[in-house]
PDB file of N, CA and C in Angstrom:
ATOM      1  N   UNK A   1      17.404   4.790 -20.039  1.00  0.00           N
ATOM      2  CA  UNK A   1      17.417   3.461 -19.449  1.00  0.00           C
ATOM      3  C   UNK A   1      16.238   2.671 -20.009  1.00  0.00           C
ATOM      4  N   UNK A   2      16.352   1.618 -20.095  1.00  0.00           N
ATOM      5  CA  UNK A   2      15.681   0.380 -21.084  1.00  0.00           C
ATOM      6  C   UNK A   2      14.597   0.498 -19.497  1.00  0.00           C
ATOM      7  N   UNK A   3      13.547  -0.071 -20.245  1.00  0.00           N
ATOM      8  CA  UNK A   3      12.500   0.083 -18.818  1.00  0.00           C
ATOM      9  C   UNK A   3      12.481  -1.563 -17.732  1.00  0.00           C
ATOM     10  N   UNK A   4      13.014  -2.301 -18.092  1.00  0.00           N
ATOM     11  CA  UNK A   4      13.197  -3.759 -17.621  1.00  0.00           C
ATOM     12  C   UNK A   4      14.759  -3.184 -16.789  1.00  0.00           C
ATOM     13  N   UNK A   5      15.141  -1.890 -16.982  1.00  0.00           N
ATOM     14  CA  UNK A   5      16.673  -2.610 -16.157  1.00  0.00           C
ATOM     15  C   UNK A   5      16.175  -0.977 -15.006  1.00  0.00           C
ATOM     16  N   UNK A   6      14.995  -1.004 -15.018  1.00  0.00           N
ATOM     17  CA  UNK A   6      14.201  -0.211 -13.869  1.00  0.00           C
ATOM     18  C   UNK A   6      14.702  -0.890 -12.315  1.00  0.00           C
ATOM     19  N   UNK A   7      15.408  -0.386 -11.440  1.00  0.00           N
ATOM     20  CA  UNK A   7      15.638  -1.059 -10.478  1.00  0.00           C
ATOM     21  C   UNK A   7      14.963  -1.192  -9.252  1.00  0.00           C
ATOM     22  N   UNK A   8      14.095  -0.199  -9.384  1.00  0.00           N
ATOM     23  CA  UNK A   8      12.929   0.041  -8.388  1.00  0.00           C
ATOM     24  C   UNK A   8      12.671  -1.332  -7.449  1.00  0.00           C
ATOM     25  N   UNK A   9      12.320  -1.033  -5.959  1.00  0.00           N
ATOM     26  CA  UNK A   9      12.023  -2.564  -5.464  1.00  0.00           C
ATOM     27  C   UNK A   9      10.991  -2.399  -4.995  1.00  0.00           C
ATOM     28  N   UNK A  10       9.950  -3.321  -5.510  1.00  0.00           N
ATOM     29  CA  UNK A  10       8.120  -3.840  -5.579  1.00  0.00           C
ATOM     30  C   UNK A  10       8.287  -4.464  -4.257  1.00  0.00           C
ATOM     31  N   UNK A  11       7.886  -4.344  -2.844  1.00  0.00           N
ATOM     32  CA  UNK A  11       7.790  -5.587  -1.945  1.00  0.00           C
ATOM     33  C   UNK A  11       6.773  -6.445  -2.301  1.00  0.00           C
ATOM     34  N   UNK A  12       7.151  -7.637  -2.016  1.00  0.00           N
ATOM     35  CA  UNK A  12       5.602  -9.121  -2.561  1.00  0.00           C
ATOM     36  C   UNK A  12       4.777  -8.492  -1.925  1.00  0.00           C
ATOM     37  N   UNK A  13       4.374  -7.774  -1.159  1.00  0.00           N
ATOM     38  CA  UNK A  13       2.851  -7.670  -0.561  1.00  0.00           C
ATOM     39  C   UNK A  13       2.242  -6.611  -1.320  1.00  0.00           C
ATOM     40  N   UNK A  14       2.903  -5.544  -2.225  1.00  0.00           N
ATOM     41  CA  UNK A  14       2.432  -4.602  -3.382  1.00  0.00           C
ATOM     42  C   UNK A  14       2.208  -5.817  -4.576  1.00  0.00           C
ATOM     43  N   UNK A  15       3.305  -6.726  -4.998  1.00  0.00           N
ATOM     44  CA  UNK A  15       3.417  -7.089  -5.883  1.00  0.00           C
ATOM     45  C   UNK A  15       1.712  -8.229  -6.357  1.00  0.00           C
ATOM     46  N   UNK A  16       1.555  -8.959  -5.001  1.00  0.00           N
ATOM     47  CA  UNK A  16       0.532  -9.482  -4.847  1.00  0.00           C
ATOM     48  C   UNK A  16      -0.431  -8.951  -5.158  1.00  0.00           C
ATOM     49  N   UNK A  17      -1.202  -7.797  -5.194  1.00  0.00           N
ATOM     50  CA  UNK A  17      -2.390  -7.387  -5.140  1.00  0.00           C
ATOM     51  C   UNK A  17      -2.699  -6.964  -7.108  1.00  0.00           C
ATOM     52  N   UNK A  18      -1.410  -7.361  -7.704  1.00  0.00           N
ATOM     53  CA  UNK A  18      -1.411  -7.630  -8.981  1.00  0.00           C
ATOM     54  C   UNK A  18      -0.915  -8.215  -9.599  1.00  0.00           C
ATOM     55  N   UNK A  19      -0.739  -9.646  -9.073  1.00  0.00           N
ATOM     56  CA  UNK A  19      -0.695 -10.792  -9.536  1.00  0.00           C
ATOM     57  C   UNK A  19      -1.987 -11.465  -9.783  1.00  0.00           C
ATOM     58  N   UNK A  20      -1.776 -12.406 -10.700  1.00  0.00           N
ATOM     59  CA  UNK A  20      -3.301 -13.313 -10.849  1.00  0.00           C
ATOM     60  C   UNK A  20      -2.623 -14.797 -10.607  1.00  0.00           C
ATOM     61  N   UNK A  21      -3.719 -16.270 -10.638  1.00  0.00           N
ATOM     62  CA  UNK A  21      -3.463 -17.211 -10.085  1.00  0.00           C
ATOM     63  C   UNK A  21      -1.986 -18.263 -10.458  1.00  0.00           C
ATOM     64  N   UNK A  22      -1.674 -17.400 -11.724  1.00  0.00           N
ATOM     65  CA  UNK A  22      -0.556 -17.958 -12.321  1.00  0.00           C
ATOM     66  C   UNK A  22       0.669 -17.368 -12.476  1.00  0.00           C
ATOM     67  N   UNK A  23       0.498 -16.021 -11.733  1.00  0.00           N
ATOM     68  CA  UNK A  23       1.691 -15.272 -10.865  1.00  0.00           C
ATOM     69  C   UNK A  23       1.954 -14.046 -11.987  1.00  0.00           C
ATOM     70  N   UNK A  24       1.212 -13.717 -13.169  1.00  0.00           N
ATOM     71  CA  UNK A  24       1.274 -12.897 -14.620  1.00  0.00           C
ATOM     72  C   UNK A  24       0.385 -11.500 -13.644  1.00  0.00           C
ATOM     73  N   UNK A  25       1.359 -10.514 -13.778  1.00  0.00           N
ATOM     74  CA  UNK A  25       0.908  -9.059 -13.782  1.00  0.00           C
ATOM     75  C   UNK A  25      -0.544  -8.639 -14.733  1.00  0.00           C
ATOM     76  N   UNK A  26      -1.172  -8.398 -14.217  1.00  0.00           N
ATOM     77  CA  UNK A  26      -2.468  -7.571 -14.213  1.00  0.00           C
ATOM     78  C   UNK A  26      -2.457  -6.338 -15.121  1.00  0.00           C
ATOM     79  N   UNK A  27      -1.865  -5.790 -15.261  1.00  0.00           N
ATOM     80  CA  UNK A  27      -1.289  -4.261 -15.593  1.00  0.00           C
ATOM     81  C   UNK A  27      -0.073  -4.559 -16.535  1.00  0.00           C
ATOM     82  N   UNK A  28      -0.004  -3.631 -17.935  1.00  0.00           N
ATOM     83  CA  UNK A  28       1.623  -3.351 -17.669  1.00  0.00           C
ATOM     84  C   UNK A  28       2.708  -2.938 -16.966  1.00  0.00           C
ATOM     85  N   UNK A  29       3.772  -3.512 -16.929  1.00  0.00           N
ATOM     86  CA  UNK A  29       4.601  -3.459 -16.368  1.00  0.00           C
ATOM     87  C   UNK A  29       4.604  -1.888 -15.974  1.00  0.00           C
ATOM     88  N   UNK A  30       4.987  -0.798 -17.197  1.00  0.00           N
ATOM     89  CA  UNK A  30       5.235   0.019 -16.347  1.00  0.00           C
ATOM     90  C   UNK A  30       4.094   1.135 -15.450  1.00  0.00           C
ATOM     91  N   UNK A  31       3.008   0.729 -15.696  1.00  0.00           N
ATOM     92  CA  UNK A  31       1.556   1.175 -14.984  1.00  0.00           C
ATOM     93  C   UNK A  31       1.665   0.221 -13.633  1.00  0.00           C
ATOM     94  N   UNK A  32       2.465  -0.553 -13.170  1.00  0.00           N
ATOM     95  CA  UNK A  32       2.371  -1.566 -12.198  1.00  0.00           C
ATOM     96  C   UNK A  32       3.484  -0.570 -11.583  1.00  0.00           C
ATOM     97  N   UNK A  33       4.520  -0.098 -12.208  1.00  0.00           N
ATOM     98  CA  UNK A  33       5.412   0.529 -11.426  1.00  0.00           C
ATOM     99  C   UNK A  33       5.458   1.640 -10.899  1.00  0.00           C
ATOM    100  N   UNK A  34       4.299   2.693 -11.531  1.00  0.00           N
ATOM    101  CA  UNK A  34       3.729   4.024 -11.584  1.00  0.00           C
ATOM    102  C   UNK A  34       2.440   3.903 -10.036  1.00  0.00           C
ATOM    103  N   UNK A  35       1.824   2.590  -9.915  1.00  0.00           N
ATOM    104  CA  UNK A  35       0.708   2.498  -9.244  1.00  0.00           C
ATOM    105  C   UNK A  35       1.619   1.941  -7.753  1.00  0.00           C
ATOM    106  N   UNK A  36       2.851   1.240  -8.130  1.00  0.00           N
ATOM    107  CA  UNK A  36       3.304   1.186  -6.894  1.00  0.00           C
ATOM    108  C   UNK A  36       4.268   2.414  -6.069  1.00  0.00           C
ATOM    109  N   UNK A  37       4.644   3.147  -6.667  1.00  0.00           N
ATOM    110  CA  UNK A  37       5.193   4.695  -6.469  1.00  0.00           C
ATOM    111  C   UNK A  37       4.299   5.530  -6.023  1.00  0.00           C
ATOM    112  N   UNK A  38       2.994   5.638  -6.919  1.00  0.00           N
ATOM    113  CA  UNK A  38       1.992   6.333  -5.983  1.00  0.00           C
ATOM    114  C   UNK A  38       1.499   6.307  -5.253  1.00  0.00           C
ATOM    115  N   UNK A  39       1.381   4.680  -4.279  1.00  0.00           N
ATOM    116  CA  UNK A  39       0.804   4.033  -3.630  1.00  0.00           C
ATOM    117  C   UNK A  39       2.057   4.176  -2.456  1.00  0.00           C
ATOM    118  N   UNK A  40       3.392   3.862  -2.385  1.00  0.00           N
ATOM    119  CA  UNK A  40       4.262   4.192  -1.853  1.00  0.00           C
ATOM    120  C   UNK A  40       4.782   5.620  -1.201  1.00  0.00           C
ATOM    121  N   UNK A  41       4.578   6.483  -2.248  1.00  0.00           N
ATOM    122  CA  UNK A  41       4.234   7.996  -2.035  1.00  0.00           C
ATOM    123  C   UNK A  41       3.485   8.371  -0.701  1.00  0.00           C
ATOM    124  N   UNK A  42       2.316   8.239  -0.723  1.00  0.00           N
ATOM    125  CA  UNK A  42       1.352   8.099  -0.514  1.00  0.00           C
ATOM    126  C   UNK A  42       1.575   8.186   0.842  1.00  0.00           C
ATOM    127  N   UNK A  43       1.786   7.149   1.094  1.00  0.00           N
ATOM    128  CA  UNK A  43       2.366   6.368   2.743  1.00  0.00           C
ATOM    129  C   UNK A  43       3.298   7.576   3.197  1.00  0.00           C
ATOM    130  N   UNK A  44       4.120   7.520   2.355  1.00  0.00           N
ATOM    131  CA  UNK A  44       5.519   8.043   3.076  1.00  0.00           C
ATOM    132  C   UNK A  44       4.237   9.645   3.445  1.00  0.00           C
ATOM    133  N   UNK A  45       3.939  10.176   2.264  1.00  0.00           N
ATOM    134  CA  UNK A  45       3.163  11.590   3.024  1.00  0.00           C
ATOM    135  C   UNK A  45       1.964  11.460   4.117  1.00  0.00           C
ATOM    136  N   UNK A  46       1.893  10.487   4.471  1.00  0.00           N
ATOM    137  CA  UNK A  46       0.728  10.499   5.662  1.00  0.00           C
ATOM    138  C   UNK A  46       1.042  10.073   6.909  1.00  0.00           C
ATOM    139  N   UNK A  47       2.264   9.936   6.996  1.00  0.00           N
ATOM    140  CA  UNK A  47       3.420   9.805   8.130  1.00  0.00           C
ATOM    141  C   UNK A  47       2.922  10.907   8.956  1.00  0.00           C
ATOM    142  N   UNK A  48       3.168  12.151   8.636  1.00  0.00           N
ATOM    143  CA  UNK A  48       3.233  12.881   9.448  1.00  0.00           C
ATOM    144  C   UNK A  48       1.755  13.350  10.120  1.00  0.00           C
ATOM    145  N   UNK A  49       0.845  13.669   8.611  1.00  0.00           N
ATOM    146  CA  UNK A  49      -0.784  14.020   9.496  1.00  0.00           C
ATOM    147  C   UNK A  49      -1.294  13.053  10.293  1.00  0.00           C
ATOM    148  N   UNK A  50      -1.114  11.530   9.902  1.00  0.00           N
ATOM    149  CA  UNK A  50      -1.752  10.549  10.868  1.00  0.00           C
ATOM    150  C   UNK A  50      -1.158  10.080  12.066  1.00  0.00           C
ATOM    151  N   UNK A  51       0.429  10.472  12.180  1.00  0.00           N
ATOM    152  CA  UNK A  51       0.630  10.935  13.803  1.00  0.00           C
ATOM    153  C   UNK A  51       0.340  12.443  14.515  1.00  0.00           C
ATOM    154  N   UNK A  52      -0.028  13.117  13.975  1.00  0.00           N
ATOM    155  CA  UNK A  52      -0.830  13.955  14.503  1.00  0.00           C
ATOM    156  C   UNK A  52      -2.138  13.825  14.666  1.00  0.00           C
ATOM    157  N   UNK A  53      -2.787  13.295  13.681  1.00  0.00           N
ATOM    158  CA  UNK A  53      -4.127  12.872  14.108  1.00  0.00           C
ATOM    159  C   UNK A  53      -4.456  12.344  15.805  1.00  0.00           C
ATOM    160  N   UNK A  54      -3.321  11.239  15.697  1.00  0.00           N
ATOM    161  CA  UNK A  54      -3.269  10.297  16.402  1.00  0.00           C
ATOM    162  C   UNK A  54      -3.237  11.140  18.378  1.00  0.00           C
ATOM    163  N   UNK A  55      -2.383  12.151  18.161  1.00  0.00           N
ATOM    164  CA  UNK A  55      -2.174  12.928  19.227  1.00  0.00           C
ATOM    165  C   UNK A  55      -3.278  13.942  19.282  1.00  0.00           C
ATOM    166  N   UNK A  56      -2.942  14.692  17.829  1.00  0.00           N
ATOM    167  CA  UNK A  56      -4.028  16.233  18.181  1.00  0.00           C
ATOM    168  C   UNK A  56      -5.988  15.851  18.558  1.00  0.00           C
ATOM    169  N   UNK A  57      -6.531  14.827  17.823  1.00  0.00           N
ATOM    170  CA  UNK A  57      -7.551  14.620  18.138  1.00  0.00           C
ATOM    171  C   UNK A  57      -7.662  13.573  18.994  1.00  0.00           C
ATOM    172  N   UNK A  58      -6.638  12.837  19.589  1.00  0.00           N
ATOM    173  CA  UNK A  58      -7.146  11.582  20.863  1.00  0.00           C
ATOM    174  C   UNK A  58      -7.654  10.180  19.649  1.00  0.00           C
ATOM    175  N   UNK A  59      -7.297  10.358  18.901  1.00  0.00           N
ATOM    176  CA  UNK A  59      -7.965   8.918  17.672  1.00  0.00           C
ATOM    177  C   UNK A  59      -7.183   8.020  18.386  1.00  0.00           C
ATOM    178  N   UNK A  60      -7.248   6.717  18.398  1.00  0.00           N
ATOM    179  CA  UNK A  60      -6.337   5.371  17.919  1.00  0.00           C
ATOM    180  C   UNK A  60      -5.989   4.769  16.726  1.00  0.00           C
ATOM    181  N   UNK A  61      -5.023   4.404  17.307  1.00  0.00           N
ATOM    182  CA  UNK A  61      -3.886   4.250  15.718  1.00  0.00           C
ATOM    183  C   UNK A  61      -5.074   3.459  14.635  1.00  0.00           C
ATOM    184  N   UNK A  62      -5.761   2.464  15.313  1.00  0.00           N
ATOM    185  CA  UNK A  62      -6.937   1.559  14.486  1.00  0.00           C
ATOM    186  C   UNK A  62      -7.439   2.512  13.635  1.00  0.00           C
ATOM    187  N   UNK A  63      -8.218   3.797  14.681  1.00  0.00           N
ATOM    188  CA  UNK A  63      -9.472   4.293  13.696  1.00  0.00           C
ATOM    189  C   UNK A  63      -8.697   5.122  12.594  1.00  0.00           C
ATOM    190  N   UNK A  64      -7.385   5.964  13.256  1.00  0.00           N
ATOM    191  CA  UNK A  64      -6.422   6.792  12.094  1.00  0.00           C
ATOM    192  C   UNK A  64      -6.776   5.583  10.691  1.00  0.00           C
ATOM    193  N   UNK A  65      -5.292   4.613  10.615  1.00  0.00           N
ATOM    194  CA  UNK A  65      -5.400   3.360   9.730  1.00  0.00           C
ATOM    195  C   UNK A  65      -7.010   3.459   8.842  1.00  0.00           C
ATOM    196  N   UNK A  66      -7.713   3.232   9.784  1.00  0.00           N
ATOM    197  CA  UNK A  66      -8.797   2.864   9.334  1.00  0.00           C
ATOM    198  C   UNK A  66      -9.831   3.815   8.303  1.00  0.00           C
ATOM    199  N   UNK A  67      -9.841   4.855   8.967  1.00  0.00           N
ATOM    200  CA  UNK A  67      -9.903   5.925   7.995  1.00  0.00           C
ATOM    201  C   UNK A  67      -9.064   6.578   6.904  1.00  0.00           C
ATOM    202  N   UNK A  68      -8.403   5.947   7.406  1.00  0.00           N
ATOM    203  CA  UNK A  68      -6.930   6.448   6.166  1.00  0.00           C
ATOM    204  C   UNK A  68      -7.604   5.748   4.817  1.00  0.00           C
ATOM    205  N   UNK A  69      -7.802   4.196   5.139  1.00  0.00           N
ATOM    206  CA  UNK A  69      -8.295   3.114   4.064  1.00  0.00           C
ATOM    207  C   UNK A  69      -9.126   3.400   3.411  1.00  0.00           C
ATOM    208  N   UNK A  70     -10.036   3.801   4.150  1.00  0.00           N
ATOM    209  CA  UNK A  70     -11.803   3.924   3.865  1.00  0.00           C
ATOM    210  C   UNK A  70     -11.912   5.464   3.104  1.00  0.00           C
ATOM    211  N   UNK A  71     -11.186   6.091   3.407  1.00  0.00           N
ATOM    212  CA  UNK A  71     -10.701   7.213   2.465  1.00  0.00           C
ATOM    213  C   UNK A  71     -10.166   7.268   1.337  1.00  0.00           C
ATOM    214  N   UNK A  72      -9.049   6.809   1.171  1.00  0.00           N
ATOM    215  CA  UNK A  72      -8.363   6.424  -0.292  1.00  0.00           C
ATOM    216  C   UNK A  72      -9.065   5.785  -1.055  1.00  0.00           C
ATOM    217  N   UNK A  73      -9.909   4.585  -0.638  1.00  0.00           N
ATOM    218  CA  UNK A  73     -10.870   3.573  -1.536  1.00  0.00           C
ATOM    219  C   UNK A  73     -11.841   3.882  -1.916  1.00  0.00           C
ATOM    220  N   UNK A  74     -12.386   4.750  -1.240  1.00  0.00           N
ATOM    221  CA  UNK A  74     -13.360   5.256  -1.451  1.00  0.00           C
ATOM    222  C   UNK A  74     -13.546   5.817  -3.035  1.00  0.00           C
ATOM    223  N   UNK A  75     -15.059   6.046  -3.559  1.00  0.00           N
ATOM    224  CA  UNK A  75     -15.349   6.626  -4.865  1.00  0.00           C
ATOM    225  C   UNK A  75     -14.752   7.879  -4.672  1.00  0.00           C
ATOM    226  N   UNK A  76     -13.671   8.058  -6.009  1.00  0.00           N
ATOM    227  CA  UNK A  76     -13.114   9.301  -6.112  1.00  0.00           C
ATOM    228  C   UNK A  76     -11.694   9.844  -5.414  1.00  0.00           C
ATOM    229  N   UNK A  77     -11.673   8.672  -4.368  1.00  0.00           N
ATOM    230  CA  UNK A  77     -10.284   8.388  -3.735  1.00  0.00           C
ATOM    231  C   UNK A  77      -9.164   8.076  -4.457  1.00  0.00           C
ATOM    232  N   UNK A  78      -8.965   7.825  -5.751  1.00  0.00           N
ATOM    233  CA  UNK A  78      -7.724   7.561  -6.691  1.00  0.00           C
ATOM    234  C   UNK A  78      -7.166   6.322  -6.473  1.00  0.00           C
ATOM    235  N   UNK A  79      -7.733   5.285  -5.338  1.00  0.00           N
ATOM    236  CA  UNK A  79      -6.997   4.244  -5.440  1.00  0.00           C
ATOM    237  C   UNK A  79      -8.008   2.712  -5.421  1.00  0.00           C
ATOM    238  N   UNK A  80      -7.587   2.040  -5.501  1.00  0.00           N
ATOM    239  CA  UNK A  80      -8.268   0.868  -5.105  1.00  0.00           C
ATOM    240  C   UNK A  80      -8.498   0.322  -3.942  1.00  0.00           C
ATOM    241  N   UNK A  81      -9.577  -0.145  -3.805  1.00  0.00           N
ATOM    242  CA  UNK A  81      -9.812  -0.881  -2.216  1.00  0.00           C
ATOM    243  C   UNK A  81      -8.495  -1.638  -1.740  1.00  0.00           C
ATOM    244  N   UNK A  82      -7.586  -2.447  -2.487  1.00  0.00           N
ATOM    245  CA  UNK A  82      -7.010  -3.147  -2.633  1.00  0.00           C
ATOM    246  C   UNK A  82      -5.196  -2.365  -1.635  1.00  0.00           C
ATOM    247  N   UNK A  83      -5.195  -1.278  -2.966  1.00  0.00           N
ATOM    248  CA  UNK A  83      -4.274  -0.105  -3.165  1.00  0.00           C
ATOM    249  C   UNK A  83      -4.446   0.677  -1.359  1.00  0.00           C
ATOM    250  N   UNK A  84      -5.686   1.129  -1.233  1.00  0.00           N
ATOM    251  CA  UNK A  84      -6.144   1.724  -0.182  1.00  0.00           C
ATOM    252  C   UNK A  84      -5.836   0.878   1.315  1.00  0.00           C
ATOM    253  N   UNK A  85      -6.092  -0.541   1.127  1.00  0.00           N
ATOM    254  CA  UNK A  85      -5.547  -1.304   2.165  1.00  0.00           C
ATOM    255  C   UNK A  85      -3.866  -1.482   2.430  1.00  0.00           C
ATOM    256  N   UNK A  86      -3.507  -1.368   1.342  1.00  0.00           N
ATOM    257  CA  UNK A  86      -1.954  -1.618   1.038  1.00  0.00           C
ATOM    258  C   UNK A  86      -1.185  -0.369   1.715  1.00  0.00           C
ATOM    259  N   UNK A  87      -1.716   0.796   1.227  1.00  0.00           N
ATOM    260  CA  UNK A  87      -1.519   2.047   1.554  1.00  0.00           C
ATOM    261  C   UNK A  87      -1.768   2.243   3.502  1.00  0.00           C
ATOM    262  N   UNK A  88      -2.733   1.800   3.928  1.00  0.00           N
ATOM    263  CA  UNK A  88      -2.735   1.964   5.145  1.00  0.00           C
ATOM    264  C   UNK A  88      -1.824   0.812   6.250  1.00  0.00           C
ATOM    265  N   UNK A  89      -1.668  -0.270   5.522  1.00  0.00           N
ATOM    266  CA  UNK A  89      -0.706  -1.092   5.902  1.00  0.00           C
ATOM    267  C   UNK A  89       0.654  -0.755   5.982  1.00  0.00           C
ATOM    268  N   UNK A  90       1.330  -0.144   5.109  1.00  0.00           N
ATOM    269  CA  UNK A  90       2.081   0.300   4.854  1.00  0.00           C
ATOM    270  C   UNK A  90       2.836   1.647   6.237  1.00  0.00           C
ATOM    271  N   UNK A  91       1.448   2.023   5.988  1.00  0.00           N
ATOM    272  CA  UNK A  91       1.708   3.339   6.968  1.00  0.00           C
ATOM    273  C   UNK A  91       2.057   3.046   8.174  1.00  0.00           C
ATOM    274  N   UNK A  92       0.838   1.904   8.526  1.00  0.00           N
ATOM    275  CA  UNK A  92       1.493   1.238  10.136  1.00  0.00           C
ATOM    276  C   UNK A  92       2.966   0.563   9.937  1.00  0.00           C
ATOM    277  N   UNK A  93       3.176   0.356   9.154  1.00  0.00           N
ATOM    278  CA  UNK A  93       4.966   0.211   9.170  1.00  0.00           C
ATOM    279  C   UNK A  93       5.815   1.159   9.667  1.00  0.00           C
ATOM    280  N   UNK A  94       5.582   2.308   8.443  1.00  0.00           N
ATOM    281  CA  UNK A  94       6.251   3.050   8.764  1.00  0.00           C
ATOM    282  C   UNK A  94       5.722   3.735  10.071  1.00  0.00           C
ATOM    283  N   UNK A  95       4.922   3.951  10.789  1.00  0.00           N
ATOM    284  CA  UNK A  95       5.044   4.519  12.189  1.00  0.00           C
ATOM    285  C   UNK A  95       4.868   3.744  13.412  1.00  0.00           C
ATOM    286  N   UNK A  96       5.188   2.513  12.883  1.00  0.00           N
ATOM    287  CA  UNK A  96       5.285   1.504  14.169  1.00  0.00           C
ATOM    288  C   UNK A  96       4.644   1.196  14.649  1.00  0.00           C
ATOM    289  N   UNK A  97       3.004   1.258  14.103  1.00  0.00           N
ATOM    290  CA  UNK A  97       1.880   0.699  14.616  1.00  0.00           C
ATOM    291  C   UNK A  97       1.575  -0.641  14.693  1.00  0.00           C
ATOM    292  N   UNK A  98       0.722  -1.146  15.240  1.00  0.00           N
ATOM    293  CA  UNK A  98       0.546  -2.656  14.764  1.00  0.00           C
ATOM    294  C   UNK A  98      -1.264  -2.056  14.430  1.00  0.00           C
ATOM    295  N   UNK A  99      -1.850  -2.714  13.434  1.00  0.00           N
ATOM    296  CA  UNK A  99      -2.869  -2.831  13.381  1.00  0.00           C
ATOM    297  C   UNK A  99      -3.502  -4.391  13.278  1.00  0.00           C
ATOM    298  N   UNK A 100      -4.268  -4.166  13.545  1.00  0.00           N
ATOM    299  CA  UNK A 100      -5.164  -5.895  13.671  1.00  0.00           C
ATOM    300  C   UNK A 100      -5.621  -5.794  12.227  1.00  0.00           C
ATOM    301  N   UNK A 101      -6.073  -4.842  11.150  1.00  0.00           N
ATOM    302  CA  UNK A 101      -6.821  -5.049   9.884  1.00  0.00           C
ATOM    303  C   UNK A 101      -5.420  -5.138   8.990  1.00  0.00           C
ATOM    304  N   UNK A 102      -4.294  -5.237   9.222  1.00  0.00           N
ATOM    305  CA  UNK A 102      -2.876  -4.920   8.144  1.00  0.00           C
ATOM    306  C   UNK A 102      -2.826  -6.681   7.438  1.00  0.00           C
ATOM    307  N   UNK A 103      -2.859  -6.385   5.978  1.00  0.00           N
ATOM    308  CA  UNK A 103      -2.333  -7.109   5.153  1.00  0.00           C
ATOM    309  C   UNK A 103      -1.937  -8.355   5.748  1.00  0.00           C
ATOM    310  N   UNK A 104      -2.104  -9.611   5.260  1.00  0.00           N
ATOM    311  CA  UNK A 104      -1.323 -10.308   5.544  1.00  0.00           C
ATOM    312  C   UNK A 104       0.022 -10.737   4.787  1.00  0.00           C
ATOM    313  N   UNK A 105       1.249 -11.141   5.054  1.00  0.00           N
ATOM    314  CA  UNK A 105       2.323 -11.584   3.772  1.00  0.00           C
ATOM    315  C   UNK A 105       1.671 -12.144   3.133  1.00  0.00           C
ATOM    316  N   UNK A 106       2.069 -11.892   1.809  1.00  0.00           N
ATOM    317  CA  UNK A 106       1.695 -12.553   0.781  1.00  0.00           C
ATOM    318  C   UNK A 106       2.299 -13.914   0.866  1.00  0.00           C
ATOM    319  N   UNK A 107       1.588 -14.676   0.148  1.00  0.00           N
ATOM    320  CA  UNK A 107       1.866 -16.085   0.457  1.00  0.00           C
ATOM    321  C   UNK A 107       3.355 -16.172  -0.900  1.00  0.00           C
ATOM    322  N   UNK A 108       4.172 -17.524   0.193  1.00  0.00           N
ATOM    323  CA  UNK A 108       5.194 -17.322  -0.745  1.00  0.00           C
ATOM    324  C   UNK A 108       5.387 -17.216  -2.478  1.00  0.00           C
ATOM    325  N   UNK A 109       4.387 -18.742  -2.225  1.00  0.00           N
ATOM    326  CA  UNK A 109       4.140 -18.952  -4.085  1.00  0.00           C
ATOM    327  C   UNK A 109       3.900 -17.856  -5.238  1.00  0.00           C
ATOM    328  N   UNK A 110       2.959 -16.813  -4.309  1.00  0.00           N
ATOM    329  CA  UNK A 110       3.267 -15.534  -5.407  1.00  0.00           C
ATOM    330  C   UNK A 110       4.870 -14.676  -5.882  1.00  0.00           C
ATOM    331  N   UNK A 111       5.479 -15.035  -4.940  1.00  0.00           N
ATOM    332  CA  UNK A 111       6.909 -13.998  -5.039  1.00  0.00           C
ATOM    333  C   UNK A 111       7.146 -15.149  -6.494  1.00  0.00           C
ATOM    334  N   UNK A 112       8.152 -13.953  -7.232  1.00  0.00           N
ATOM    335  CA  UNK A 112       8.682 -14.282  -8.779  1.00  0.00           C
ATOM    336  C   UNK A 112      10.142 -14.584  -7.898  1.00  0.00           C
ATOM    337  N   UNK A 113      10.251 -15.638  -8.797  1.00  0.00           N
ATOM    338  CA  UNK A 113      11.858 -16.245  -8.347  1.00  0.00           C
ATOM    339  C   UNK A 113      12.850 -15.280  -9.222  1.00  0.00           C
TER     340      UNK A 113
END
C-alpha cells in the first residue's frame, strides 16, 4: 500500500500538537503516523493499571491523569510534554473521567479540510 492511501484516523486534537501556524506537519508524514500509534497505544494500555490505581491505592482520577503525564514527559519518558498531555487526555476518555487539566479541542482552523 502506497503510504498516502494509509487510512489510519489522526483525531484534530493529536493532529494539532503537530501542526504549525500555517496548518504544515512538523514531522514526516509517516513519523507523524508512527508517533500517533504510539501515543494511542499507549492510552489504550493504561486503561487498565490506572483504574486500578484509582481503586487499589485510594488516588483520584486527577492525581492518576496527572501522574500518568508527568511520567511519560518526563526525561527519558519517550514522549513529549505535548505527547504526554495528549496521552493522559486521552486516557480520561477512554475511562470516563473528566479531568480539569484535559486538552482543550483544537481550534477549528487547524483541522485540514
Amino acid at each position: 500500500m502506497h503510504p498516502d492511501e494509509d487510512q489510519t484516523f489522526i483525531p484534530a486534537s493529536f493532529d494539532a500538537l503537530y501542526r504549525d501556524a500555517r496548518g504544515r506537519l512538523s514531522l514526516p508524514r509517516d513519523d507523524f503516523r508512527q508517533r500517533y500509534e504510539l501515543c494511542e497505544d499507549m492510552a489504550q494500555m493504561l486503561v487498565d493499571p490506572s483504574a486500578e490505581r484509582l481503586h487499589a491505592m485510594g488516588l483520584s482520577e486527577d492525581l492518576v491523569l496527572a501522574r500518568t503525564r508527568d511520567a511519560l514527559g518526563a526525561e527519558g519518558g519517550g514522549f513529549s510534554a505535548d505527547e504526554a498531555a495528549w496521552i493522559a487526555t486521552r486516557l480520561a476518555e477512554l475511562l470516563g473521567w473528566t479531568w480539569a487539566e484535559a486538552l482543550p479541542a483544537p481550534d477549528a482552523s487547524l483541522r485540514r479540510a
